[in-house]
C-alpha atoms as a PDB file:
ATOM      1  CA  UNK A   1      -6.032   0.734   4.280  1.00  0.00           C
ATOM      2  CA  UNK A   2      -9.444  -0.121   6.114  1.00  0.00           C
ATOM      3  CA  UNK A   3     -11.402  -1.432   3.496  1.00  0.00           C
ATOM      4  CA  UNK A   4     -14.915   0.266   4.402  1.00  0.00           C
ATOM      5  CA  UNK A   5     -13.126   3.678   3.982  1.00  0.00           C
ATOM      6  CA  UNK A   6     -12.674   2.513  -0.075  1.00  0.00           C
ATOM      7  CA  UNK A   7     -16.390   1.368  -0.392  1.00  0.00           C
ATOM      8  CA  UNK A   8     -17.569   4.164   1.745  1.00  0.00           C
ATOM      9  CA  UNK A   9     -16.050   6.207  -0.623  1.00  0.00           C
ATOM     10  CA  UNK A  10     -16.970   4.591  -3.724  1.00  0.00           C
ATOM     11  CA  UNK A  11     -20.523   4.303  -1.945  1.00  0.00           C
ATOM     12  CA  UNK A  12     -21.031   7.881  -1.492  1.00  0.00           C
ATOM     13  CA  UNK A  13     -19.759   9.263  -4.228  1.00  0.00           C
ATOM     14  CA  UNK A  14     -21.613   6.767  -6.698  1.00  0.00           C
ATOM     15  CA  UNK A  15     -24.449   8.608  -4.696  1.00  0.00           C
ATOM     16  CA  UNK A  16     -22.904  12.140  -5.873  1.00  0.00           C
ATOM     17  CA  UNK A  17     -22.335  10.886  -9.124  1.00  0.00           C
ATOM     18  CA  UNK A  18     -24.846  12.821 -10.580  1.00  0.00           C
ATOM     19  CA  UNK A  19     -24.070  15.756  -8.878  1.00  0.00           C
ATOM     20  CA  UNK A  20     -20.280  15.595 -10.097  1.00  0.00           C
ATOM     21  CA  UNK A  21     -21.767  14.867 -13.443  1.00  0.00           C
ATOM     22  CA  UNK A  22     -23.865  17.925 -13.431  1.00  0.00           C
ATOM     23  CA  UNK A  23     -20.788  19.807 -12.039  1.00  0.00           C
ATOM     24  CA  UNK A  24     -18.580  18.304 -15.056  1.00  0.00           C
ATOM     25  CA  UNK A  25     -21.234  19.347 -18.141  1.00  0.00           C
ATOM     26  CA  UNK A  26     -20.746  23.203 -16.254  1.00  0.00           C
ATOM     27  CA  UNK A  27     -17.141  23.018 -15.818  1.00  0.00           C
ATOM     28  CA  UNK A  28     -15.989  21.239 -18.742  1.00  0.00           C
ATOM     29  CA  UNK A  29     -13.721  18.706 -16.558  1.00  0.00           C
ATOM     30  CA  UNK A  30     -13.938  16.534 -13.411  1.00  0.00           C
ATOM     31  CA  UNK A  31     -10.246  18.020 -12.349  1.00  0.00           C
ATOM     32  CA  UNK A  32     -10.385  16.595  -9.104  1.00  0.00           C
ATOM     33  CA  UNK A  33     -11.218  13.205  -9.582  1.00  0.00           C
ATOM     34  CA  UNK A  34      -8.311  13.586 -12.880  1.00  0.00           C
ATOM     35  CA  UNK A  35      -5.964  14.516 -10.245  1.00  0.00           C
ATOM     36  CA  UNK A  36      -6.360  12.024  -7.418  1.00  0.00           C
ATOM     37  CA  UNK A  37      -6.399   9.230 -10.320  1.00  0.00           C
ATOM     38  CA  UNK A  38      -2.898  10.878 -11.486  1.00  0.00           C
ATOM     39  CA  UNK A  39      -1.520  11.153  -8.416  1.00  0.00           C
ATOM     40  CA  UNK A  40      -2.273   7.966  -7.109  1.00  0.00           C
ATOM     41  CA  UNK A  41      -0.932   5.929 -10.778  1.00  0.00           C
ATOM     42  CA  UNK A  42       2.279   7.497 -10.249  1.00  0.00           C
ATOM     43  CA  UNK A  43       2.681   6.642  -6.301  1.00  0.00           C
ATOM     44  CA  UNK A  44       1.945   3.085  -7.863  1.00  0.00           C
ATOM     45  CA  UNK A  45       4.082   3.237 -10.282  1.00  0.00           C
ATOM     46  CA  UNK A  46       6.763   4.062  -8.082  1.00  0.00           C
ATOM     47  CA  UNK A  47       5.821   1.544  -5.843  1.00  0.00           C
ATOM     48  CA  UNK A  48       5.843  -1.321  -8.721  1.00  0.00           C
ATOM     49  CA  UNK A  49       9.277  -0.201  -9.720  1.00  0.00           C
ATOM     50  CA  UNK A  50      10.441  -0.555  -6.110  1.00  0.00           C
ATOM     51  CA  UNK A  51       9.225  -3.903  -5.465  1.00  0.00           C
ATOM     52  CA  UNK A  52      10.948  -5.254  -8.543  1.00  0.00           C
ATOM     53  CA  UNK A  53      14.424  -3.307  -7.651  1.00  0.00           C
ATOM     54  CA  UNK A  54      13.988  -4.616  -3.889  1.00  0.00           C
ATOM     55  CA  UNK A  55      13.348  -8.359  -5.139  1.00  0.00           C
ATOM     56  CA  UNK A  56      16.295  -8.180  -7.442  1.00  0.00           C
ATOM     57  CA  UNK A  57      18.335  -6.908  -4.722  1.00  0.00           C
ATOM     58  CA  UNK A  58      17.468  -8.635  -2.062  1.00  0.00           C
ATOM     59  CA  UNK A  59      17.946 -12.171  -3.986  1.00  0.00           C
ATOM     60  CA  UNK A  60      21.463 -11.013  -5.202  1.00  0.00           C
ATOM     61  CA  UNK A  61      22.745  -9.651  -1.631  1.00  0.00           C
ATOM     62  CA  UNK A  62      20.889 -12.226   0.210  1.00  0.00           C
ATOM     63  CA  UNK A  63      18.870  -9.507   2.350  1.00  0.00           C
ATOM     64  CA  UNK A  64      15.669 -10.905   3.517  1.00  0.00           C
ATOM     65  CA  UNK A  65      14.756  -7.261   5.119  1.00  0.00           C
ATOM     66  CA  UNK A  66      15.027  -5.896   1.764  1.00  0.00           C
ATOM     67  CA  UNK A  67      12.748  -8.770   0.217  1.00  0.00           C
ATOM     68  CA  UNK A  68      10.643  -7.987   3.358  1.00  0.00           C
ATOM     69  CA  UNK A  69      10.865  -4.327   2.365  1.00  0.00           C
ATOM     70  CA  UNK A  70       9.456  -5.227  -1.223  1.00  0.00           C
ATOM     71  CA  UNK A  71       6.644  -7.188   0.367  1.00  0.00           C
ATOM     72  CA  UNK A  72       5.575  -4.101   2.477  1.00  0.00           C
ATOM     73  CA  UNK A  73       5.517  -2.016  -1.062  1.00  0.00           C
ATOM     74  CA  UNK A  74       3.544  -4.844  -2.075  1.00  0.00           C
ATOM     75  CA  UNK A  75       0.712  -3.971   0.410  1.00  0.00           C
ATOM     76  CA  UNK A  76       0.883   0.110  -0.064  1.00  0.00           C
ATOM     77  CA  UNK A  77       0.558  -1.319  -3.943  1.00  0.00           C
ATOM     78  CA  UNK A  78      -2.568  -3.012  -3.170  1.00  0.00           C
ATOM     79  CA  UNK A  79      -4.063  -0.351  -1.289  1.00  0.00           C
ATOM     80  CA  UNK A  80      -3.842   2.390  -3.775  1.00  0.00           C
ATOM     81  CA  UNK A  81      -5.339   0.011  -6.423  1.00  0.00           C
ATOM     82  CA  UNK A  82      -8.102  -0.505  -4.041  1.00  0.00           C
ATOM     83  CA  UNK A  83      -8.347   2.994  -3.937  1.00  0.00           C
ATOM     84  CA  UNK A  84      -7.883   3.467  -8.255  1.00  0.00           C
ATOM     85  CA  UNK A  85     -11.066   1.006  -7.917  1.00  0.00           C
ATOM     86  CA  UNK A  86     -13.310   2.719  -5.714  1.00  0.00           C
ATOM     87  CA  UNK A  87     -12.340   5.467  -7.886  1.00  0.00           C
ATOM     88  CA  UNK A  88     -13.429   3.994 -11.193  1.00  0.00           C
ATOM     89  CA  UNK A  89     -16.638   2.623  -9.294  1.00  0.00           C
ATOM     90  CA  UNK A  90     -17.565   6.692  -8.685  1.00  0.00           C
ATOM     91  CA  UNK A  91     -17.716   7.003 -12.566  1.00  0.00           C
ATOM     92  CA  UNK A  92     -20.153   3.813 -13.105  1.00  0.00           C
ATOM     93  CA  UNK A  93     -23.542   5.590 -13.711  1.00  0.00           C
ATOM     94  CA  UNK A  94     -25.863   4.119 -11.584  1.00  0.00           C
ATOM     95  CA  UNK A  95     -28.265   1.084 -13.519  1.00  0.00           C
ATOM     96  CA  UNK A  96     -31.732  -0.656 -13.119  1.00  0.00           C
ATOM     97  CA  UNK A  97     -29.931  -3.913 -12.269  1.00  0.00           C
ATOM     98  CA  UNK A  98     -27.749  -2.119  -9.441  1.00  0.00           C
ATOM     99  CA  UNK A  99     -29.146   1.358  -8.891  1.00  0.00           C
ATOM    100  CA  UNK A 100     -26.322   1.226  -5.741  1.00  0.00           C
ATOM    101  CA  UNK A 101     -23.882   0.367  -7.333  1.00  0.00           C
ATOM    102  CA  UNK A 102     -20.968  -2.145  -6.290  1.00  0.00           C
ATOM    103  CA  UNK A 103     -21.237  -1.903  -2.602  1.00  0.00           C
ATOM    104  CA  UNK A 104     -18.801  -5.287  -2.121  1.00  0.00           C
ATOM    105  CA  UNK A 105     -16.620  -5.007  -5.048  1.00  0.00           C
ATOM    106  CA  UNK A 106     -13.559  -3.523  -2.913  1.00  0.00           C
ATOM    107  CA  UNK A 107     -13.985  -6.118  -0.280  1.00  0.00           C
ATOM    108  CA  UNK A 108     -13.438  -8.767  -2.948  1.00  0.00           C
ATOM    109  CA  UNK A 109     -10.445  -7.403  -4.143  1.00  0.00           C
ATOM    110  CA  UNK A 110      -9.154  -6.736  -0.531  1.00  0.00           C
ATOM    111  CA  UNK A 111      -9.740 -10.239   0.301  1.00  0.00           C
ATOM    112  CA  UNK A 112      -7.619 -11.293  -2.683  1.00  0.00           C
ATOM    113  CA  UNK A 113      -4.874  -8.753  -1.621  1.00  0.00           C
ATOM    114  CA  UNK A 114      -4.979  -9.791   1.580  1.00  0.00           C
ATOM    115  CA  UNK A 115      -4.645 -13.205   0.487  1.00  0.00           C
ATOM    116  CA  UNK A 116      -1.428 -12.708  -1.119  1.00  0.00           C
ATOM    117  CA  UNK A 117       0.128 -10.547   1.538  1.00  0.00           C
ATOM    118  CA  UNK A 118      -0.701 -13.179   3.958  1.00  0.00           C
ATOM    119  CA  UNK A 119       1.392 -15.574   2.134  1.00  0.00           C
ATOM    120  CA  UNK A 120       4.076 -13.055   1.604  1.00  0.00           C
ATOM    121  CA  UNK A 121       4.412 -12.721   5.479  1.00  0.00           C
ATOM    122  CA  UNK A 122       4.661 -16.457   6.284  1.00  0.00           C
ATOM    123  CA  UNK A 123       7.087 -17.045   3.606  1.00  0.00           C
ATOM    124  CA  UNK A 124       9.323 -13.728   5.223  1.00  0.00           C
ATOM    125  CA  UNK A 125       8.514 -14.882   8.894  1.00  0.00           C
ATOM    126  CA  UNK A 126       9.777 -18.284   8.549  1.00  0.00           C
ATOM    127  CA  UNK A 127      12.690 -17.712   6.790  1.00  0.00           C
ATOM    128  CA  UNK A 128      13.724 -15.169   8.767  1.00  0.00           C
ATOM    129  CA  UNK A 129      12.903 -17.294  11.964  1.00  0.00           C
ATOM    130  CA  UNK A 130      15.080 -19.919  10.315  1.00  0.00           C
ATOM    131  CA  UNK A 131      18.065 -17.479   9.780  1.00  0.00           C
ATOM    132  CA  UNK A 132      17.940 -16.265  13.321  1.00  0.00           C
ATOM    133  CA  UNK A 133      18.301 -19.660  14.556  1.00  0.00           C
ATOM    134  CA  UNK A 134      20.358 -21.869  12.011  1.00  0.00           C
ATOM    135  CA  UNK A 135      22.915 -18.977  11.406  1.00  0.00           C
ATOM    136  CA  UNK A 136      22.541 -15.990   8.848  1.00  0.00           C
ATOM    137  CA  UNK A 137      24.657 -16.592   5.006  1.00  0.00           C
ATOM    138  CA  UNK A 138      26.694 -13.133   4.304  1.00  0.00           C
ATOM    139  CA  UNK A 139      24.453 -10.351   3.372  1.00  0.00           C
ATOM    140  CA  UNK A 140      26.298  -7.187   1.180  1.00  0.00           C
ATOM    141  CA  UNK A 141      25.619  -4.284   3.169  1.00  0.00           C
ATOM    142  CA  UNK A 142      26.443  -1.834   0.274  1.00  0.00           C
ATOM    143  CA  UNK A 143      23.522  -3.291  -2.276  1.00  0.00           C
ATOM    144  CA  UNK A 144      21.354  -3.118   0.948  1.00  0.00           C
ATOM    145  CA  UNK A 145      22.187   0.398   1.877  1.00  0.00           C
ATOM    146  CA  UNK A 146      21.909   2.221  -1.533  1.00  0.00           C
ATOM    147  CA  UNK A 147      18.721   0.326  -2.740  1.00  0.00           C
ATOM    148  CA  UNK A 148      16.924   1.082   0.785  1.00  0.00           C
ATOM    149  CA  UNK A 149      18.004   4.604   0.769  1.00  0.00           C
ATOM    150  CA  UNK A 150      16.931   5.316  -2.553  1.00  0.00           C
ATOM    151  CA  UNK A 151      13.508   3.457  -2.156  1.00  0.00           C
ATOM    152  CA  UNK A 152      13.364   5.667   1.390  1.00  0.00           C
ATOM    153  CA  UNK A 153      13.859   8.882  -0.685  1.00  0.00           C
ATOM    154  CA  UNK A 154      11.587   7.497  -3.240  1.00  0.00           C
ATOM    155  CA  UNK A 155       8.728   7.082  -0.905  1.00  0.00           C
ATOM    156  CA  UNK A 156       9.252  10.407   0.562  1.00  0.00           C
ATOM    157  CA  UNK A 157       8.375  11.984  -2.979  1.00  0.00           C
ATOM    158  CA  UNK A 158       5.468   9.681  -3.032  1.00  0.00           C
ATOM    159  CA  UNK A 159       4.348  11.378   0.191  1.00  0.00           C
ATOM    160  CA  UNK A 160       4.622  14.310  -0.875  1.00  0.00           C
ATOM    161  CA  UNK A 161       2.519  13.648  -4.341  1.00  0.00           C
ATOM    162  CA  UNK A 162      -0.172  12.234  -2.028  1.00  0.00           C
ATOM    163  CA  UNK A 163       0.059  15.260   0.356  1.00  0.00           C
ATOM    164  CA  UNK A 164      -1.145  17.680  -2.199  1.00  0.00           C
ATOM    165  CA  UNK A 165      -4.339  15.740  -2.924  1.00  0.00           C
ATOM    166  CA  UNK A 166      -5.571  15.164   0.860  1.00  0.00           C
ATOM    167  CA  UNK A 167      -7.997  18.183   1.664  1.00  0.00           C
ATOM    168  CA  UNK A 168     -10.307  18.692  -1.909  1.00  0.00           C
ATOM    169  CA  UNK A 169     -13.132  20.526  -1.257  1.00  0.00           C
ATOM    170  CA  UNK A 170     -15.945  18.204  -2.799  1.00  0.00           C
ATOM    171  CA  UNK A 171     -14.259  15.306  -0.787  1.00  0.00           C
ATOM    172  CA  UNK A 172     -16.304  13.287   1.906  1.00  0.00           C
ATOM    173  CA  UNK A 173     -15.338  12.213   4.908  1.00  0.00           C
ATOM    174  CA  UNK A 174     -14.317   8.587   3.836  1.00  0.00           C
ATOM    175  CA  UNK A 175     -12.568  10.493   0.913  1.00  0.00           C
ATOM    176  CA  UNK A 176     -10.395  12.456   2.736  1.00  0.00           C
ATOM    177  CA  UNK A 177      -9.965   9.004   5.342  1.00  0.00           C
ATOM    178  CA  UNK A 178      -8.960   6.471   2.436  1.00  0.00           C
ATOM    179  CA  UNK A 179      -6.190   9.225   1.322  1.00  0.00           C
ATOM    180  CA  UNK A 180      -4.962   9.662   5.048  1.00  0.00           C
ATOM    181  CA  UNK A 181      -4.224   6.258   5.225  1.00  0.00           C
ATOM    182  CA  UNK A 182      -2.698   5.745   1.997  1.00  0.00           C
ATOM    183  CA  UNK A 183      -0.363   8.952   2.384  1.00  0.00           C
ATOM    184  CA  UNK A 184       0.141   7.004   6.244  1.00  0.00           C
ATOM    185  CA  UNK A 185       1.411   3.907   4.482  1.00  0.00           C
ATOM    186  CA  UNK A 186       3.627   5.377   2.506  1.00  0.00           C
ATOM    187  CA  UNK A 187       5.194   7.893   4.897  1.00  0.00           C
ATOM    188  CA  UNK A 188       4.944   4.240   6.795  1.00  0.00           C
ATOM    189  CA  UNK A 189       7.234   2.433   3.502  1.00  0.00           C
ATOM    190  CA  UNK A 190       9.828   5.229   3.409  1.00  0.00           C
ATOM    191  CA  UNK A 191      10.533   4.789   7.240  1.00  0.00           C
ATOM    192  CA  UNK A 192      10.556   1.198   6.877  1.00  0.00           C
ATOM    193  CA  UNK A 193      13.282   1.911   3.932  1.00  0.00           C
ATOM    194  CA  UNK A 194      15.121   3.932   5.803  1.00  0.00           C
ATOM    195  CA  UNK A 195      15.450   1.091   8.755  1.00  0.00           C
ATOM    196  CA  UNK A 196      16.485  -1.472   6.098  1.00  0.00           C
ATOM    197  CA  UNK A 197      19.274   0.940   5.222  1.00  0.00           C
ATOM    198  CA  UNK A 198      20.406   1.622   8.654  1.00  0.00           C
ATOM    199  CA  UNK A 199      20.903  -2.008   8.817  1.00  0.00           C
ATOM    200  CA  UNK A 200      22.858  -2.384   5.278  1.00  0.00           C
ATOM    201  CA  UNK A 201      25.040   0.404   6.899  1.00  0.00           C
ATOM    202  CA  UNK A 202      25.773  -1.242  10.165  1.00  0.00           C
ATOM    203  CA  UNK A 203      26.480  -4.448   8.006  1.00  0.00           C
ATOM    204  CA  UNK A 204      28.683  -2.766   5.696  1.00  0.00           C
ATOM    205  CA  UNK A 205      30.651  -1.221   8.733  1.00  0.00           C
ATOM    206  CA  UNK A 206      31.282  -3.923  10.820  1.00  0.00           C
ATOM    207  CA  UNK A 207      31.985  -6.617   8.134  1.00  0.00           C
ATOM    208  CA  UNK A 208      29.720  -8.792   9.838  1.00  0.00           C
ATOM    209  CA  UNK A 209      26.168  -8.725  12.415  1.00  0.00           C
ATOM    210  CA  UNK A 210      24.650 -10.175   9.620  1.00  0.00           C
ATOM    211  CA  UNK A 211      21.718 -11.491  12.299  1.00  0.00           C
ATOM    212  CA  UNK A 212      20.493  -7.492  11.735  1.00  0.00           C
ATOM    213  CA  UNK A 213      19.188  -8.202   8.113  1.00  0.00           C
ATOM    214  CA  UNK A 214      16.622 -10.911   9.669  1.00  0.00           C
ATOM    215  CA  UNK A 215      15.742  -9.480  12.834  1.00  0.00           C
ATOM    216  CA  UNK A 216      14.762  -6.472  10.356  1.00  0.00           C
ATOM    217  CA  UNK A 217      12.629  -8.374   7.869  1.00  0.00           C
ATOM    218  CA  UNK A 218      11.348 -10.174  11.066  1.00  0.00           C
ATOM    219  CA  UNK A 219      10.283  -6.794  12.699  1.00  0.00           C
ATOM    220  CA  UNK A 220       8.497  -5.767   9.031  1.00  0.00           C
ATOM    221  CA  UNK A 221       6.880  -8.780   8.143  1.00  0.00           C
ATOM    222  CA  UNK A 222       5.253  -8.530  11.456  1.00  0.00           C
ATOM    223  CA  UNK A 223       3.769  -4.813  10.668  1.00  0.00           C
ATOM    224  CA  UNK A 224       2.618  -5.939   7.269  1.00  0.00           C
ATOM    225  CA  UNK A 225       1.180  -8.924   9.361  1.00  0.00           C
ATOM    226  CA  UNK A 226      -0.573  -7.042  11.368  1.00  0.00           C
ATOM    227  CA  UNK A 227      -1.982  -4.630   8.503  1.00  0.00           C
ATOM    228  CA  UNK A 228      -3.439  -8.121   6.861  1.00  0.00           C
ATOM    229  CA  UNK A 229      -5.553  -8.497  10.187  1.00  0.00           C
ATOM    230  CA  UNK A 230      -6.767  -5.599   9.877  1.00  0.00           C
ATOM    231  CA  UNK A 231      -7.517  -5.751   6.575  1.00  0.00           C
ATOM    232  CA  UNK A 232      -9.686  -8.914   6.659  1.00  0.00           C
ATOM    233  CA  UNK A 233     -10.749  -7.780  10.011  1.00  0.00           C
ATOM    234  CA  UNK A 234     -12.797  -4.970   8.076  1.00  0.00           C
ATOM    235  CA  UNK A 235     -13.754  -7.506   5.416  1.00  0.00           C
ATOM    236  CA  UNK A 236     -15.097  -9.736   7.898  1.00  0.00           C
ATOM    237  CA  UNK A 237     -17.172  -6.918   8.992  1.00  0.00           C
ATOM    238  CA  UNK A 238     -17.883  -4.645   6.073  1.00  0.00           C
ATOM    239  CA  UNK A 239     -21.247  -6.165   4.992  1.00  0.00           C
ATOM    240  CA  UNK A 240     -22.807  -4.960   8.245  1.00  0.00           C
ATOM    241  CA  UNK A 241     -21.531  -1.514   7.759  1.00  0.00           C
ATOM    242  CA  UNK A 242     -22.530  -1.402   4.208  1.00  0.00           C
ATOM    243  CA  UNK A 243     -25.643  -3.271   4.145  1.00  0.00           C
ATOM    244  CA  UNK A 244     -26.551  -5.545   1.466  1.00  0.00           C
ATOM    245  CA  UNK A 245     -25.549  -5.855  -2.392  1.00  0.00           C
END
């Protein structure tokens, strides 16, 4: 998720704030702002559950596309709580000491994420790399295929969650941006899922091509890689767009 759309949003609705304040004393509840924040803990939610299913899984059937699978969660993860932050930025009330509120706050925690991604990929790239070349231990296609397919299907509800929340009528431009690409990512995860199970299958069936399970964590760890660039890309260059602190 392009980290100016989370501090554009949390920059120009910390603007609005007093607006949706206003709006909240006449209508008794913020509903919209209640629903995105529901919404988007469950997706997470989901995703956290995933990512600890996938690691089990993919440690006990030796599947390095499913750990890879679990690392890709692992960025959706940190992009909706980028997105649960800009949120909870919106609902500061604006201060002498920072009448504009937290301008770089998102980029600090998307540099962190980043971070950890970045290490995630390595870690995923070499040993796949290693498995490609050295030879590939057995991998259990049946562990591989249920727990992809379910996280697949799992991801698809997700999507759907997401979908009802992408059009709200007091939303600006970044808002409705920053929810595109999250509900992208995880239509992005289920289809990534789906791959890893298409694999397990093929293993399963054959008894053997065990070379598929790292070629498919390979072919992941590469997307999440390029996500990370991205990511710090628009770090890099967020203070330009935003101004400063």
């Amino acid at each position: 998720m392009p980290v100016q759309l989370a501090e554009a949003s949390a920059n120009e609705a910390h603007l609005r704030a007093p607006e949706r304040r206003d709006n909240l004393g006449c209508a008794g509840e913020d509903n919209d702002v209640v629903s995105r924040r529901v919404r988007l803990v469950i997706v997470l939610g989901l995703n956290l559950a995933l990512i600890a299913a996938l690691v089990v899984v993919g440690i006990t059937a030796h599947s390095l596309g499913v750990l890879a699978a679990g690392g890709d969660y692992l960025a959706d993860s940190g992009a909706i709580l980028l997105a649960l932050f800009a949120i909870w930025l919106t609902e500061r009330p604006p201060s002498a000491r920072r009448p504009n509120g937290y301008p770089h706050a998102t980029a600090y925690a998307a540099v962190i994420n980043g971070t950890l991604l970045g290490l995630v990929v390595i870690f995923v790239i070499v040993s796949a790399v290693w498995r490609l070349v050295h030879g590939t231990e057995q991998v259990h296609g049946l562990p591989v295929l249920i727990t992809s397919a379910i996280a697949a299907a799992t991801m698809v509800i997700g999507a759907v969650i997401l979908g009802g929340d992408i059009d709200e009528d007091d939303d600006t431009d970044a808002d409705r941006a920053n929810m595109r690409a999250i509900l992208l990512d995880t239509v992005a995860d289920a289809a990534a899922a789906a791959g890893v199970a298409v694999t397990g299958a093929v293993i399963l069936a054959t008894g053997g091509w065990y070379w598929l399970d790292p070629s498919a964590a390979l072919v992941i760890s590469l997307v999440i890689g390029y996500h990370v660039v991205a990511l710090l890309r628009d770090v890099a260059t967020t203070p330009r767009a935003v101004g400063p602190a």
